[in-house]
Structures are given as structure tokens and as C-alpha cells.
N, C-alpha and C. Protein backbone atom coordinates (compact mmCIF):
# COMPACT_ATOMS: atom_id res chain seq x y z
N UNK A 1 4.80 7.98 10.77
CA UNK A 1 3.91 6.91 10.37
C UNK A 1 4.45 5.55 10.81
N UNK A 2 5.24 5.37 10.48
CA UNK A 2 6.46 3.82 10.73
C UNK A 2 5.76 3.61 12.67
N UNK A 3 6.14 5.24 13.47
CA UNK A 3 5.85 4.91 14.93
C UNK A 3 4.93 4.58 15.43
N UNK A 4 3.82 4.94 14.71
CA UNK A 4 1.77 4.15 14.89
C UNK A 4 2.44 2.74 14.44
N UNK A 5 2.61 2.23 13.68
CA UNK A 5 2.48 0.96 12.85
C UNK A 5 3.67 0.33 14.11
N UNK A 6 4.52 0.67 14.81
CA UNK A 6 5.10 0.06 15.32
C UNK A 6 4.42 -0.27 16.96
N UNK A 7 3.61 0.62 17.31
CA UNK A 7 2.70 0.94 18.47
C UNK A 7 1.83 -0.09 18.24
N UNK A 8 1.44 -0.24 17.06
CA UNK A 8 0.14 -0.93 16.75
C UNK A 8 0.78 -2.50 16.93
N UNK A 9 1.45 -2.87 16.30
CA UNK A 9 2.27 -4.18 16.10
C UNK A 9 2.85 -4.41 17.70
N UNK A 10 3.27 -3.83 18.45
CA UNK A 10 3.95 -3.99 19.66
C UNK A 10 2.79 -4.65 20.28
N UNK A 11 1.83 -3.54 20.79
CA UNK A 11 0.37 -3.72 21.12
C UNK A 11 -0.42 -5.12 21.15
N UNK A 12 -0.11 -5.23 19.70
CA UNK A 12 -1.38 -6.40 19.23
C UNK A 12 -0.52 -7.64 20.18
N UNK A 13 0.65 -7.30 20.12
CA UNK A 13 1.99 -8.78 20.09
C UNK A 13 1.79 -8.83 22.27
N UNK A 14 1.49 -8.02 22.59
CA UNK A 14 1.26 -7.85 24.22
C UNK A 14 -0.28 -8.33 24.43
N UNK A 15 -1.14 -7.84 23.47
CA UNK A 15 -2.76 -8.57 23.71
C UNK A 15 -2.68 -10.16 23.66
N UNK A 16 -2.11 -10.35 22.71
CA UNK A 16 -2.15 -11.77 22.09
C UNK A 16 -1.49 -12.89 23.32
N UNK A 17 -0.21 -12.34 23.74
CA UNK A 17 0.65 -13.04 24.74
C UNK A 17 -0.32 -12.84 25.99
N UNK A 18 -0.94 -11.87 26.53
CA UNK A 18 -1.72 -11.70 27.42
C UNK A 18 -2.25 -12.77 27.24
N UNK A 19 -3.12 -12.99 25.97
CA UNK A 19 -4.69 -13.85 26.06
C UNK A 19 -4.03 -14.99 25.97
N UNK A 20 -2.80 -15.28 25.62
CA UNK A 20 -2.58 -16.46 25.31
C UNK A 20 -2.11 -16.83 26.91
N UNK A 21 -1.59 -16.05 27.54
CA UNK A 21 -1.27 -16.67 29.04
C UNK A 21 -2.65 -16.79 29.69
N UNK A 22 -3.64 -16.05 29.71
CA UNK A 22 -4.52 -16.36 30.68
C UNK A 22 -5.08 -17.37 30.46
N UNK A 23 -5.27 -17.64 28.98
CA UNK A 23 -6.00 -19.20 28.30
C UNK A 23 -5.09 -20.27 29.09
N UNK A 24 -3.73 -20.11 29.28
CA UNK A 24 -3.18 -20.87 29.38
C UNK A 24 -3.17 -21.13 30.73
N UNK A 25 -3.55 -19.66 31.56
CA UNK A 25 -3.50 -19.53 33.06
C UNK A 25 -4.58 -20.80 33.34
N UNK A 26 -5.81 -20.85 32.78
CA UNK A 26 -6.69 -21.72 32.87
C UNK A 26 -6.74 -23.05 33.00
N UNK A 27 -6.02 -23.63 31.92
CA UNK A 27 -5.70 -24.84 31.60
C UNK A 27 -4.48 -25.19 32.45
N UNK A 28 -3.63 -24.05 33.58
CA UNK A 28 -2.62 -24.44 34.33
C UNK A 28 -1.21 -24.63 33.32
N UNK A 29 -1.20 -23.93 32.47
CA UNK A 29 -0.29 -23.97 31.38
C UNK A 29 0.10 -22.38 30.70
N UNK A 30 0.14 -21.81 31.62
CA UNK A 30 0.90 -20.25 31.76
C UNK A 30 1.88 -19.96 30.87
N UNK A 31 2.87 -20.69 30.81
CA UNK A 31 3.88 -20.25 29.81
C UNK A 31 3.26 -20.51 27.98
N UNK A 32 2.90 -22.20 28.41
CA UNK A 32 2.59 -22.59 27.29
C UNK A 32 1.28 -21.63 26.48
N UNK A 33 0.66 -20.82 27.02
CA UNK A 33 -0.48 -20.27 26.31
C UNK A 33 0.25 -18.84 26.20
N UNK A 34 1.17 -18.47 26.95
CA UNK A 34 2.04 -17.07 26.32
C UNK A 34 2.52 -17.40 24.64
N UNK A 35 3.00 -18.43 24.92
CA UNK A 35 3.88 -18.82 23.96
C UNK A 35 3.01 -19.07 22.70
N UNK A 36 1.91 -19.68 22.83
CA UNK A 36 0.70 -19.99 21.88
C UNK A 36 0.50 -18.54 21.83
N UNK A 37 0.06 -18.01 22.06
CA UNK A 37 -0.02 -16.55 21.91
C UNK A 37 0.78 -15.54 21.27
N UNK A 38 1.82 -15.88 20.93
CA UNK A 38 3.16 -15.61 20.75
C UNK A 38 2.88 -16.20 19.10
N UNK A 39 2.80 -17.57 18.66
CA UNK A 39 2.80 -18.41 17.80
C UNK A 39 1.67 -17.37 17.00
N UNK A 40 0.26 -17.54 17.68
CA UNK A 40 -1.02 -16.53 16.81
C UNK A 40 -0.65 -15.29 16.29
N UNK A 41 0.18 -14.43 17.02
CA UNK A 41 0.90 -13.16 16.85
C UNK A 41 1.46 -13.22 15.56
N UNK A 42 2.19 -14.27 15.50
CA UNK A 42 3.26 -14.44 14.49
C UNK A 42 2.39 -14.99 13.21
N UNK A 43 1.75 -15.80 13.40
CA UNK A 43 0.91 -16.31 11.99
C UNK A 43 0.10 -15.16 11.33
N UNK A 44 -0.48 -14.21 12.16
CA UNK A 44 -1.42 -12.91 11.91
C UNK A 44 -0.61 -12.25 11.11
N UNK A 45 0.57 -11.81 11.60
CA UNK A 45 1.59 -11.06 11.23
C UNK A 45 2.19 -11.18 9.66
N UNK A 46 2.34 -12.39 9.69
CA UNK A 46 2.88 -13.35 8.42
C UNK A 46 2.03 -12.98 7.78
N UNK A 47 0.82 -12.93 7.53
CA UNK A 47 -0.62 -13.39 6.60
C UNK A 47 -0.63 -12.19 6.34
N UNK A 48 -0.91 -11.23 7.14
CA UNK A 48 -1.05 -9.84 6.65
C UNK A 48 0.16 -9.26 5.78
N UNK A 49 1.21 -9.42 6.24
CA UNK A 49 2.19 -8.62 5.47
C UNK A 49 2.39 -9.42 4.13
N UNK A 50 2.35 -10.58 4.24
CA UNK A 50 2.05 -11.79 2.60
C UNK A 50 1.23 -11.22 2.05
N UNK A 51 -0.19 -10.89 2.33
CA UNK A 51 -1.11 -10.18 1.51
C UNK A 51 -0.90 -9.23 0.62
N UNK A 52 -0.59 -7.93 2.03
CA UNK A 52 0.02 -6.75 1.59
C UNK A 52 1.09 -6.95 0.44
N UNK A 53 1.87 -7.80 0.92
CA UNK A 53 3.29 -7.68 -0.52
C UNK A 53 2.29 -8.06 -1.53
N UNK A 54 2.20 -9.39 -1.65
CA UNK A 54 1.64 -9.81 -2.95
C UNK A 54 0.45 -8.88 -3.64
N UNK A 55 -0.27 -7.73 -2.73
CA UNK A 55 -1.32 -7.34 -3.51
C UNK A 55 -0.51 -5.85 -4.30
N UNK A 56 0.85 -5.53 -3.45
CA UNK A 56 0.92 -4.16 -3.86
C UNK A 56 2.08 -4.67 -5.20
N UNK A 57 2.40 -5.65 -5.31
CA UNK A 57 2.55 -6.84 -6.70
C UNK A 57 1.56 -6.50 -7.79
N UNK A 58 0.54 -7.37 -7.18
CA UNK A 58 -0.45 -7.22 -8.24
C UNK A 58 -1.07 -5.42 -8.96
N UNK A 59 -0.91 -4.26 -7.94
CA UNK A 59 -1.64 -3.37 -7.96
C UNK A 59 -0.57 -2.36 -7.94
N UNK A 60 0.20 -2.52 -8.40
CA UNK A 60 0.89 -1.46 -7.58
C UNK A 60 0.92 0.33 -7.61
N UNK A 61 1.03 1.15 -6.33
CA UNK A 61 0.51 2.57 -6.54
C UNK A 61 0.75 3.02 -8.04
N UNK A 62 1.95 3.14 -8.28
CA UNK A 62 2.17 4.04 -9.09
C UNK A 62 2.49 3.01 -10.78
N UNK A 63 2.45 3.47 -11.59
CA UNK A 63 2.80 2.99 -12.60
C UNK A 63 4.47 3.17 -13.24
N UNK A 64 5.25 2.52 -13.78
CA UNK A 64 6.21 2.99 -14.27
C UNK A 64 6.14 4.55 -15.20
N UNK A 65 7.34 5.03 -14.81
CA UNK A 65 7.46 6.41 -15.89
C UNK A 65 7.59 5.39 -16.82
N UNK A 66 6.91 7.06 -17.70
CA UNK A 66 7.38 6.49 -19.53
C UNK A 66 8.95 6.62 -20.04
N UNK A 67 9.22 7.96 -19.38
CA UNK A 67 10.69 8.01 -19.69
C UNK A 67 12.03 7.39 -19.18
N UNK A 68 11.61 6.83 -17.50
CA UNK A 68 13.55 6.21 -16.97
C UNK A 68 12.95 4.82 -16.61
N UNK A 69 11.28 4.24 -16.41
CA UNK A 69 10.51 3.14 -16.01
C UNK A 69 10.54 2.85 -14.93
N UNK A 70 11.05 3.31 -13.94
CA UNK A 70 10.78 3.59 -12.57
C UNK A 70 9.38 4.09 -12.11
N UNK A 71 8.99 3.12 -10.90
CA UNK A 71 7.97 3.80 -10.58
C UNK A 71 7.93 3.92 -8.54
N UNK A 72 8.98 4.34 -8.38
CA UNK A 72 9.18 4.27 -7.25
C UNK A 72 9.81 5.82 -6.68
N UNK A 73 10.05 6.46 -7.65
CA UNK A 73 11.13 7.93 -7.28
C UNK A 73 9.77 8.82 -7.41
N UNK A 74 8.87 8.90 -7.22
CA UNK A 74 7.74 10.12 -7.59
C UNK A 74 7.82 10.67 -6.27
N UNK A 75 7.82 11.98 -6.53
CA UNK A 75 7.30 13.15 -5.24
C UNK A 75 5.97 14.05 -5.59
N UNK A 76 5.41 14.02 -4.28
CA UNK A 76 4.40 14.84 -4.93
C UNK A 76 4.50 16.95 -4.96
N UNK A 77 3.56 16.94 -5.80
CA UNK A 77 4.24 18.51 -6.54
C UNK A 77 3.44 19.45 -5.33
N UNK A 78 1.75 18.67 -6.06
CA UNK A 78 0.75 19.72 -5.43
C UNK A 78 -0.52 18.71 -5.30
N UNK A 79 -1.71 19.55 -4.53
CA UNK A 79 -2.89 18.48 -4.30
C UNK A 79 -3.90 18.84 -5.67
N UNK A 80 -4.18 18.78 -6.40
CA UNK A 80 -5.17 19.22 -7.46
C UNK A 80 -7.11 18.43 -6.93
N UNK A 81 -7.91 18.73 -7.80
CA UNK A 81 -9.53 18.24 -7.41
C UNK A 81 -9.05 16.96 -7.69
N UNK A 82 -9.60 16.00 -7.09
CA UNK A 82 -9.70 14.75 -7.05
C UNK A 82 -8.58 14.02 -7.27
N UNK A 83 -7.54 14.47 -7.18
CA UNK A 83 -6.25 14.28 -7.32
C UNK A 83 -5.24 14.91 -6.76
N UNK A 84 -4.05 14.07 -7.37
CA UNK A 84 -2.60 14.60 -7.13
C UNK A 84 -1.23 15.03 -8.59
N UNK A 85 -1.00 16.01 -8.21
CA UNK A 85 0.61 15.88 -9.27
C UNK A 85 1.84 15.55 -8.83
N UNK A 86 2.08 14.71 -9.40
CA UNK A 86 3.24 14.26 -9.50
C UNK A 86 4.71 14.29 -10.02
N UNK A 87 5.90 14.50 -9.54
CA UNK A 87 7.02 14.31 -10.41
C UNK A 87 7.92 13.31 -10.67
N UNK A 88 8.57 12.70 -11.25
CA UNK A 88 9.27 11.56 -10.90
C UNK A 88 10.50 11.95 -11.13
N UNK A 89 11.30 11.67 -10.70
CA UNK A 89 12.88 11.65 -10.07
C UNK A 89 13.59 12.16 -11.49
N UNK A 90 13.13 11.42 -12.61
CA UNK A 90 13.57 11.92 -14.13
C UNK A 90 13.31 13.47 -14.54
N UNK A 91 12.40 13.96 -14.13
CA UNK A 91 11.49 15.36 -14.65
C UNK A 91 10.17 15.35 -15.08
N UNK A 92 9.88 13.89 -15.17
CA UNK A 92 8.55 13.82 -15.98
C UNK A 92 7.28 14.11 -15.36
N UNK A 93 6.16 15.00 -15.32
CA UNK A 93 5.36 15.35 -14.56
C UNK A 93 4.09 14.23 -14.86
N UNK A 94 2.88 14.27 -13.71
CA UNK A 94 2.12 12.96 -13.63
C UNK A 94 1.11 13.86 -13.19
N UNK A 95 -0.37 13.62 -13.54
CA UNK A 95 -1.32 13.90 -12.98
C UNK A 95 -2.33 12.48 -12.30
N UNK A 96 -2.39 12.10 -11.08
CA UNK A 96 -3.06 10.87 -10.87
C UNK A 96 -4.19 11.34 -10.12
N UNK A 97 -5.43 10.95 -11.04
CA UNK A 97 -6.70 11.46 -11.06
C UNK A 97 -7.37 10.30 -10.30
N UNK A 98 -8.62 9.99 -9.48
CA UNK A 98 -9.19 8.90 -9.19
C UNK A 98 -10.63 9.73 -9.15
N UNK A 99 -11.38 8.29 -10.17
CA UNK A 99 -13.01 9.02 -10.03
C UNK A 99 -13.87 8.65 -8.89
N UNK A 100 -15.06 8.74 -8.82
CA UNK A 100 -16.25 8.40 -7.53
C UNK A 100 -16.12 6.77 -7.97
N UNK A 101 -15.83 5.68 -8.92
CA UNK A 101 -15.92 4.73 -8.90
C UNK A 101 -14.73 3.82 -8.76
N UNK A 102 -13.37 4.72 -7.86
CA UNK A 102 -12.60 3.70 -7.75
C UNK A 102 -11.40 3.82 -8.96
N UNK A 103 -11.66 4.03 -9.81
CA UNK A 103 -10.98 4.17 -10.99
C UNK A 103 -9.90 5.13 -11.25
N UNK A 104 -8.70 5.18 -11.67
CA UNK A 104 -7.20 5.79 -11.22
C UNK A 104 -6.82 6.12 -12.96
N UNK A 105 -6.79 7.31 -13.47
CA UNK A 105 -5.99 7.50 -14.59
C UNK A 105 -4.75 8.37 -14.36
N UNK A 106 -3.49 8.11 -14.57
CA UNK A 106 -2.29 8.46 -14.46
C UNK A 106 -1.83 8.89 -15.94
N UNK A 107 -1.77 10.47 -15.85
CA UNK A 107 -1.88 11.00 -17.28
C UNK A 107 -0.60 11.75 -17.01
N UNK A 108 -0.05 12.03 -18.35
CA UNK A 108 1.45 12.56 -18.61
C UNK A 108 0.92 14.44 -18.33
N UNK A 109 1.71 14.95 -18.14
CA UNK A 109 1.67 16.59 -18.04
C UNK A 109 2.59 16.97 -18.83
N UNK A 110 2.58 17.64 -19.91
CA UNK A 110 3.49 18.10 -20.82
C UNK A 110 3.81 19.61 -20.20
N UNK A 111 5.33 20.56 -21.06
CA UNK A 111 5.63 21.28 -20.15
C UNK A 111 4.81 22.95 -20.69
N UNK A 112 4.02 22.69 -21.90
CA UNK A 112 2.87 23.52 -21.67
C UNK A 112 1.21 23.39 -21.31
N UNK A 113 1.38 22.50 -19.99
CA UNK A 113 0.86 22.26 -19.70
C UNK A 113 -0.90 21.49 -20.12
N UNK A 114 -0.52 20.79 -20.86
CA UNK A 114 -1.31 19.88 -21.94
C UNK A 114 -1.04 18.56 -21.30
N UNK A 115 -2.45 17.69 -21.44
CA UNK A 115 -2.41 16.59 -20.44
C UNK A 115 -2.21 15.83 -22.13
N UNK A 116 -1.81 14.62 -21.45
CA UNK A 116 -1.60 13.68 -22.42
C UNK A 116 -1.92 12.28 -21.75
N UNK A 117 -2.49 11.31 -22.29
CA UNK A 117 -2.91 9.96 -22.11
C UNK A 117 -2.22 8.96 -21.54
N UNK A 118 -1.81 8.38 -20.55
CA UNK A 118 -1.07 7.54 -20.55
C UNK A 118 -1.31 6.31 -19.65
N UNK A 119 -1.96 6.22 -18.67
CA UNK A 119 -1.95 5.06 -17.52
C UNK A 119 -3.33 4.95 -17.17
N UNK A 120 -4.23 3.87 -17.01
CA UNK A 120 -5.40 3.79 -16.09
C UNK A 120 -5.25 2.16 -15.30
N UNK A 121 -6.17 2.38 -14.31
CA UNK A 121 -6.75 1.26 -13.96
C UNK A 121 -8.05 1.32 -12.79
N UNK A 122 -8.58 0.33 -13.30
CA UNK A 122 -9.60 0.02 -12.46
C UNK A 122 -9.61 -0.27 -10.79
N UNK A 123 -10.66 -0.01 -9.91
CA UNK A 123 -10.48 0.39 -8.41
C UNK A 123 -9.57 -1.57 -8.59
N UNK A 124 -9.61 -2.77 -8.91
CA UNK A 124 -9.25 -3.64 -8.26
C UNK A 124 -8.06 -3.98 -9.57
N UNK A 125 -7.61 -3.51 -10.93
CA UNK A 125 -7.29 -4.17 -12.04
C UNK A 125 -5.76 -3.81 -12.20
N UNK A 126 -5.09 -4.10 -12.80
CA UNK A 126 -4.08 -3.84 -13.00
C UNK A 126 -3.31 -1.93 -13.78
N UNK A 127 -2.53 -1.65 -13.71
CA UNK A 127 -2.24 -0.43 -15.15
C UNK A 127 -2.22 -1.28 -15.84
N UNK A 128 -2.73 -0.33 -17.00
CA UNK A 128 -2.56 -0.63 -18.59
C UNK A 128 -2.64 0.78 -19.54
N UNK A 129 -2.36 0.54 -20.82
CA UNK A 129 -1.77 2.31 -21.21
C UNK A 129 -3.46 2.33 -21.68
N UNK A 130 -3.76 3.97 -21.35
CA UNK A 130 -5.36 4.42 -21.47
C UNK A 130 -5.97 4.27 -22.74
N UNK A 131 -5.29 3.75 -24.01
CA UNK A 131 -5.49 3.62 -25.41
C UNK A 131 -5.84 2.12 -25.59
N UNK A 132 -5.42 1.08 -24.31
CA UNK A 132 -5.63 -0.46 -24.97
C UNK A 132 -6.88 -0.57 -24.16
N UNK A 133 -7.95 0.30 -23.49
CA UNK A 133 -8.94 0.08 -23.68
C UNK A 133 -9.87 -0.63 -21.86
């Protein structure tokens, strides 16, 4: 995955310097429109990955476990309907469900297999525990 995203980014950074030299080829300013080109590359770049951080801030995939509060060690178990299971690095099992409207409940799996309540959020909203509503 990392090698698309690096293909893609290389890519865009060779279009941009392109267009920016030929603009520049125009105006008789060749280097200077690489280089402008170069500059656009870099501002695109900036903006997007600023976004990205700050939104996966605001949203982020997974919710903390209940038990070690980490929410970064999860592997996935198996694919279930409309979902996934989850484990997290502690033992604690996760079922993360998403409905037709966007909407994500992240429910505890007990070890006889009894779901229990614990995480939702809305397609754009934050987690919050499935009891505050």
C-alpha cells in the first residue's frame, strides 16, 4: 500500500514540475515555472496531509479499549456481515459494525460470546459510549 501512495505522490510531484516548466517554458522562464511547480506540489501536499491528520484527530478509526485504552494495537480476527472483529493487543475482543447510514457501533465481545454495548458514532461525529445517547 505505502508503494501506490508513493507512485502516486512521485507522479503528481513530475506532473506538476512538468506543467510548471512548460508554463514557464512560455513566459521564457523554464526553471522558474519548474520551480513554481515544485512550490504547488508542495502546498497540495501540505493541505492534504494537514487535513488528513487533523480529521483522523477528530474521527479517529478505532476507539480506545476499555481495558489497556489503547486504540492503536487492534488486529483483525475475521470479516463478519457488515462488519469486522476485532482484537486488541490486551485480549479484548471488538465487534465494529457499520450500518447503510454511515453509522459505526464498536461493541465489546464477551468470552461467551455475548455482545455487550460499548462505542458508537455517527458517519461524521465523534465516539461516544452507546448508553450517552
Amino acid at each position: 500500500m505505502v508503494g501506490k501512495w508513493a507512485f502516486i505522490t512521485v507522479w503528481l510531484l513530475i506532473m506538476l514540475i512538468v506543467f510548471g516548466y512548460t508554463i514557464g517554458d512560455k513566459t521564457e522562464r523554464g526553471l522558474f515555472g519548474a520551480l513554481l511547480g515544485l512550490l504547488v506540489f508542495l502546498g497540495v501536499y501540505v493541505i492534504y496531509f494537514g487535513v488528513a491528520f487533523l480529521w483522523t484527530r477528530w474521527q479517529p478509526v478505532f476507539p480506545q479499549c476499555d481495558q489497556c485504552k489503547k486504540s492503536e494495537n487492534y488486529k483483525t480476527e475475521e470479516s463478519i456481515k457488515d462488519g469486522f472483529r476485532y482484537r486488541c493487543g490486551c485480549g479484548s475482543q471488538y465487534l465494529y459494525v457499520k450500518d447503510s447510514s454511515g453509522a459505526v457501533k464498536f461493541s465489546g465481545l464477551l468470552p461467551e460470546n455475548e455482545i455487550r454495548s460499548y462505542m458508537k458514532r455517527s458517519r461524521f461525529g465523534r465516539w461516544k459510549l452507546e448508553d450517552e445517547g
